[in-house]
N, C-alpha and C. Protein backbone atom coordinates (compact mmCIF):
# COMPACT_ATOMS: atom_id res chain seq x y z
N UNK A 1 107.32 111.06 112.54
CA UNK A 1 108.65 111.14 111.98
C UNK A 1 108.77 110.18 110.80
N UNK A 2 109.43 110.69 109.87
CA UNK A 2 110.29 109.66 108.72
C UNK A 2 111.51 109.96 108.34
N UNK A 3 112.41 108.60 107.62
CA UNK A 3 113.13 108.39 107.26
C UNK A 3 113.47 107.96 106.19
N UNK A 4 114.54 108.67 105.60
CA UNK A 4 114.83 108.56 104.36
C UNK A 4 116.10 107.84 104.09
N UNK A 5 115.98 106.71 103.29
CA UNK A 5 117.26 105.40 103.49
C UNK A 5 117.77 105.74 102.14
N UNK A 6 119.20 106.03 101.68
CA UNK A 6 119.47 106.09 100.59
C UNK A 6 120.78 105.20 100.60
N UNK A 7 120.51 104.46 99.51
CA UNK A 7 122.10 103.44 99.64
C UNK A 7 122.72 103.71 98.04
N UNK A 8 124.13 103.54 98.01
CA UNK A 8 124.94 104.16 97.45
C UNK A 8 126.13 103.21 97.20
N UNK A 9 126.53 102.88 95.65
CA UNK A 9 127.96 102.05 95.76
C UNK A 9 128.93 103.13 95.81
N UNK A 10 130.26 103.25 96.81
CA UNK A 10 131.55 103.57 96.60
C UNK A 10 132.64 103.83 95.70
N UNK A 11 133.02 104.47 94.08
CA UNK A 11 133.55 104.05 93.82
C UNK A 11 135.27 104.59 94.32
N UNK A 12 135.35 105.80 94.96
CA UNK A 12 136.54 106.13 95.70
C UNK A 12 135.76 106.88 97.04
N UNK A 13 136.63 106.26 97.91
CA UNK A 13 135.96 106.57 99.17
C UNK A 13 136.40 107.91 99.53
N UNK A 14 137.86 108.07 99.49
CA UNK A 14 138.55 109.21 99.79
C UNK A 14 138.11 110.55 99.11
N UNK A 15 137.31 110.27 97.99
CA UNK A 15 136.67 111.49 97.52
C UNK A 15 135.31 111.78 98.05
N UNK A 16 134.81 110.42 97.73
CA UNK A 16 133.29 110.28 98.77
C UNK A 16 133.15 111.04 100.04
N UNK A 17 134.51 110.32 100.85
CA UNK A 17 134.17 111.30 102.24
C UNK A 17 134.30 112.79 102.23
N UNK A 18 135.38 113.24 101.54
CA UNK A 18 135.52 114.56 101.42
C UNK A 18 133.97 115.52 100.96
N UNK A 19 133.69 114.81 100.12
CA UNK A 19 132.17 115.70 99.53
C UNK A 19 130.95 115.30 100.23
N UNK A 20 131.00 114.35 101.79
CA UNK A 20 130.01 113.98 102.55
C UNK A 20 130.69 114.80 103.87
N UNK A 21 131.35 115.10 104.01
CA UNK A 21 131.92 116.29 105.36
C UNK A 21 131.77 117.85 104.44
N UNK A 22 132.01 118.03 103.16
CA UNK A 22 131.84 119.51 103.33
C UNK A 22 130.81 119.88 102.36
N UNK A 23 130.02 118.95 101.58
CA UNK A 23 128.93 119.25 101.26
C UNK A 23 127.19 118.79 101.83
N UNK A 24 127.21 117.76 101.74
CA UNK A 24 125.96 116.32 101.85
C UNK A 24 126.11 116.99 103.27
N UNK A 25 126.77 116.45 104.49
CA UNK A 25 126.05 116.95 105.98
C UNK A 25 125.50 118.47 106.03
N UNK A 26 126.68 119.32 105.61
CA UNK A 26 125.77 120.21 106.17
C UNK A 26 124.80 121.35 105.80
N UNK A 27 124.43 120.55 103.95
CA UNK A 27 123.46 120.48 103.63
C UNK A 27 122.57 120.01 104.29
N UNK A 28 122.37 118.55 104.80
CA UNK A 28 121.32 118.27 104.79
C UNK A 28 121.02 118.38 106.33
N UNK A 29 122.18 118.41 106.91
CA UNK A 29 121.80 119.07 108.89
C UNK A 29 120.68 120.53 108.46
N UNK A 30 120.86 121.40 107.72
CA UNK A 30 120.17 122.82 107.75
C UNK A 30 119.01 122.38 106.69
N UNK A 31 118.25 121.29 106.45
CA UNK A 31 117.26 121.04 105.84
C UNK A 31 115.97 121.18 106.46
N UNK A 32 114.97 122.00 105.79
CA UNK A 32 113.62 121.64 106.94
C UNK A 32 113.11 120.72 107.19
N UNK A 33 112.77 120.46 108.60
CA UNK A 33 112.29 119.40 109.14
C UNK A 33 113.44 118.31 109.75
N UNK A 34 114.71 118.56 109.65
CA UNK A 34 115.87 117.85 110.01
C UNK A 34 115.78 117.23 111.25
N UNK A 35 116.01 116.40 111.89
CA UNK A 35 116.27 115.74 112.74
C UNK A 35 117.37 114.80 113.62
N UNK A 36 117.79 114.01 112.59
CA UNK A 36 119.05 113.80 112.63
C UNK A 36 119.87 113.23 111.72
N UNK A 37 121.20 112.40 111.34
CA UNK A 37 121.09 112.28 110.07
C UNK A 37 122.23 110.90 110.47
N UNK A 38 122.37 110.04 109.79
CA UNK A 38 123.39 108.67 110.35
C UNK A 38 124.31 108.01 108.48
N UNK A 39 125.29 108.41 108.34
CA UNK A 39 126.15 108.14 107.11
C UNK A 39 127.05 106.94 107.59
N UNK A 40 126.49 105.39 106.89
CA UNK A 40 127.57 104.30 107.30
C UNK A 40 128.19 103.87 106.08
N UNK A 41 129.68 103.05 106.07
CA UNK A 41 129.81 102.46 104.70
C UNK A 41 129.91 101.05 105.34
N UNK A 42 130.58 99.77 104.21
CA UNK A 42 130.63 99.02 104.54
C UNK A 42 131.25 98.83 103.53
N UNK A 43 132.65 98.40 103.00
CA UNK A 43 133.64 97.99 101.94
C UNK A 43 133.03 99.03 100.82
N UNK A 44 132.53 98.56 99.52
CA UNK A 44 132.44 99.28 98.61
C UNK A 44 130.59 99.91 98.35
N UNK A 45 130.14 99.83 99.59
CA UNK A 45 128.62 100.69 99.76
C UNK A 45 128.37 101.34 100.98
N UNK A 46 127.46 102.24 100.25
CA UNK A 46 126.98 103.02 101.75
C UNK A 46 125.81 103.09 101.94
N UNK A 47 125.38 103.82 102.99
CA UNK A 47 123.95 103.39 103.44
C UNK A 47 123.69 104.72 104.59
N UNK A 48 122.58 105.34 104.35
CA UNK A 48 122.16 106.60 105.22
C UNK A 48 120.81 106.45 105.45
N UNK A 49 120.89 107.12 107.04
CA UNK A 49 119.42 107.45 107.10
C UNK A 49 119.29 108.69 107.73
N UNK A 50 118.12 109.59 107.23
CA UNK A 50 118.47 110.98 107.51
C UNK A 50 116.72 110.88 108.49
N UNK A 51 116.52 111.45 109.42
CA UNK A 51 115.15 111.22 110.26
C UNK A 51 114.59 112.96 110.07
N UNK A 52 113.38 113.17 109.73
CA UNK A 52 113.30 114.44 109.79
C UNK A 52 111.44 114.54 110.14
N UNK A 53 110.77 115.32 110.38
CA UNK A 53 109.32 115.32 110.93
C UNK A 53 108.54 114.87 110.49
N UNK A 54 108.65 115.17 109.18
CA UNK A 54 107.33 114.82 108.44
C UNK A 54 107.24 114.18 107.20
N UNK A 55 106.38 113.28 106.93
CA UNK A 55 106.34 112.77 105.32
C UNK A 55 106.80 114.14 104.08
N UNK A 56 106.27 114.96 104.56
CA UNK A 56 106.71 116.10 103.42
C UNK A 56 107.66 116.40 103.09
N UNK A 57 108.76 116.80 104.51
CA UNK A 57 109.66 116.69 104.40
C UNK A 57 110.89 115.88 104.09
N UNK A 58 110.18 114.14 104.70
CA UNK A 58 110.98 113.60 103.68
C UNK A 58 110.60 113.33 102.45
N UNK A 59 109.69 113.69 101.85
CA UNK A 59 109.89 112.97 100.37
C UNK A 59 110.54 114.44 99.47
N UNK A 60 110.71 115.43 100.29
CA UNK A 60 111.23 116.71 99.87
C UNK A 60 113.38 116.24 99.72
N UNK A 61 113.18 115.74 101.12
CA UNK A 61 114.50 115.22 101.32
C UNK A 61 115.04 114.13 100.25
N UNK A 62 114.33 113.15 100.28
CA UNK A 62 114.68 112.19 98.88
C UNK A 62 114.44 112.69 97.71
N UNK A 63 114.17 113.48 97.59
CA UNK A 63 113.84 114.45 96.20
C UNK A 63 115.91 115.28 96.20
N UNK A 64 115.66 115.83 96.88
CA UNK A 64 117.58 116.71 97.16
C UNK A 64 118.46 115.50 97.53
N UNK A 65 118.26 114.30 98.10
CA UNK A 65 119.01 113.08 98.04
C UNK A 65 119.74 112.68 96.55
N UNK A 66 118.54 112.44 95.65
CA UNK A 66 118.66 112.24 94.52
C UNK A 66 119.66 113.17 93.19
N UNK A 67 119.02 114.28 93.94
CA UNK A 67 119.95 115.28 93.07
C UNK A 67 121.64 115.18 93.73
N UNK A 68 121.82 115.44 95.26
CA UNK A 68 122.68 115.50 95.33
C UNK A 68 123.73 114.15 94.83
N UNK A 69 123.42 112.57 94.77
CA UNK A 69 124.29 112.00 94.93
C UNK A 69 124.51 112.11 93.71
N UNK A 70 123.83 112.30 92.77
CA UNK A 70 124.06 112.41 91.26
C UNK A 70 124.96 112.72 90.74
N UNK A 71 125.49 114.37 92.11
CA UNK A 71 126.45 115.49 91.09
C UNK A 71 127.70 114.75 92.05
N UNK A 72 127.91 113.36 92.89
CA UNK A 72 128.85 113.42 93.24
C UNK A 72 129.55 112.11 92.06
N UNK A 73 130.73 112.45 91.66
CA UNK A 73 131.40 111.25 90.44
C UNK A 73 131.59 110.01 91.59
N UNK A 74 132.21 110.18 93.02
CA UNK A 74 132.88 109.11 93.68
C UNK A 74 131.83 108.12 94.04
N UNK A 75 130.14 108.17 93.67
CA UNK A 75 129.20 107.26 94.22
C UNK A 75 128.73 107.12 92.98
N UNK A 76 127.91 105.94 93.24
CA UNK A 76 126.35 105.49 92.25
C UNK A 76 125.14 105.48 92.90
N UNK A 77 124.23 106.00 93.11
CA UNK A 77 123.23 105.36 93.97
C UNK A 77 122.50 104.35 93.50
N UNK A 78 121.96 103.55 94.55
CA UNK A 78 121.33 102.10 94.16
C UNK A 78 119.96 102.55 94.61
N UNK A 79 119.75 103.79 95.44
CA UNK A 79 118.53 103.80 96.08
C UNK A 79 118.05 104.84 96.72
N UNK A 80 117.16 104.94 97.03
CA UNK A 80 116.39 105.82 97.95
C UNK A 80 114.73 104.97 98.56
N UNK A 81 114.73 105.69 99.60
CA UNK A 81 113.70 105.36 100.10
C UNK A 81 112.72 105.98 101.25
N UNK A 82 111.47 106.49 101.44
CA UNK A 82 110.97 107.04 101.92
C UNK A 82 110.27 106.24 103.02
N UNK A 83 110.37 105.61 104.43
CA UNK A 83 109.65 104.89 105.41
C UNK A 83 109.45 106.17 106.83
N UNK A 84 108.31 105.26 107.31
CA UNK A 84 107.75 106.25 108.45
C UNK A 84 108.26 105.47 109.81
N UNK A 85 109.07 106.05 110.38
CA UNK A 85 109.63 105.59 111.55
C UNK A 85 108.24 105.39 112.63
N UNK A 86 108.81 104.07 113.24
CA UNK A 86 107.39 103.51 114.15
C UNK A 86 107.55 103.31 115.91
N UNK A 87 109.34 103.42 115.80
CA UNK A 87 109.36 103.53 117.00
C UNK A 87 111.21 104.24 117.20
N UNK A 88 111.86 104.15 118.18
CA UNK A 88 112.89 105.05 118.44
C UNK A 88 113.42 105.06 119.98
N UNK A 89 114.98 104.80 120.49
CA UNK A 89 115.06 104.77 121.18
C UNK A 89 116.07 106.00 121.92
């Protein structure tokens, strides 16, 4: 399994959330290789990790990460990141 960490500054949340409930999830719930997916904020950043099977799939996933946060105006992204999950409870 891997995980794909993408962190993100806030600049209106109330729009943010709206285009992370009806676009970003369930996009990326029907992605191949999906697994599961975890969206947190914390004042003016956010922070995701999406778990899905395989290296392929995630660097496929941070590849559509990238595009998507792009087309949203209410974020910036600071990041992305591709790690291989080592353990899980």
């Amino acid at each position: 399994m891997h995980a794909v960490v993408v962190k993100v500054t806030i600049g209106d949340r109330e729009a943010a959330q709206q285009r992370l409930d009806q676009d970003v999830v369930p996009q990326v719930s029907q992605a191949p290789g999906f697994q599961a997916g975890y969206w947190t904020w914390k004042d003016n950043t956010g922070l995701s990790m999406v778990i899905v099977d395989s290296e392929d799939a995630a660097n496929q996933m941070a590849d559509r990460a990238r595009q998507m946060v792009e087309s949203i105006d209410a974020v910036s992204l600071e990041g992305v990141e591709v790690r291989e999950v080592v353990a899980h409870a």
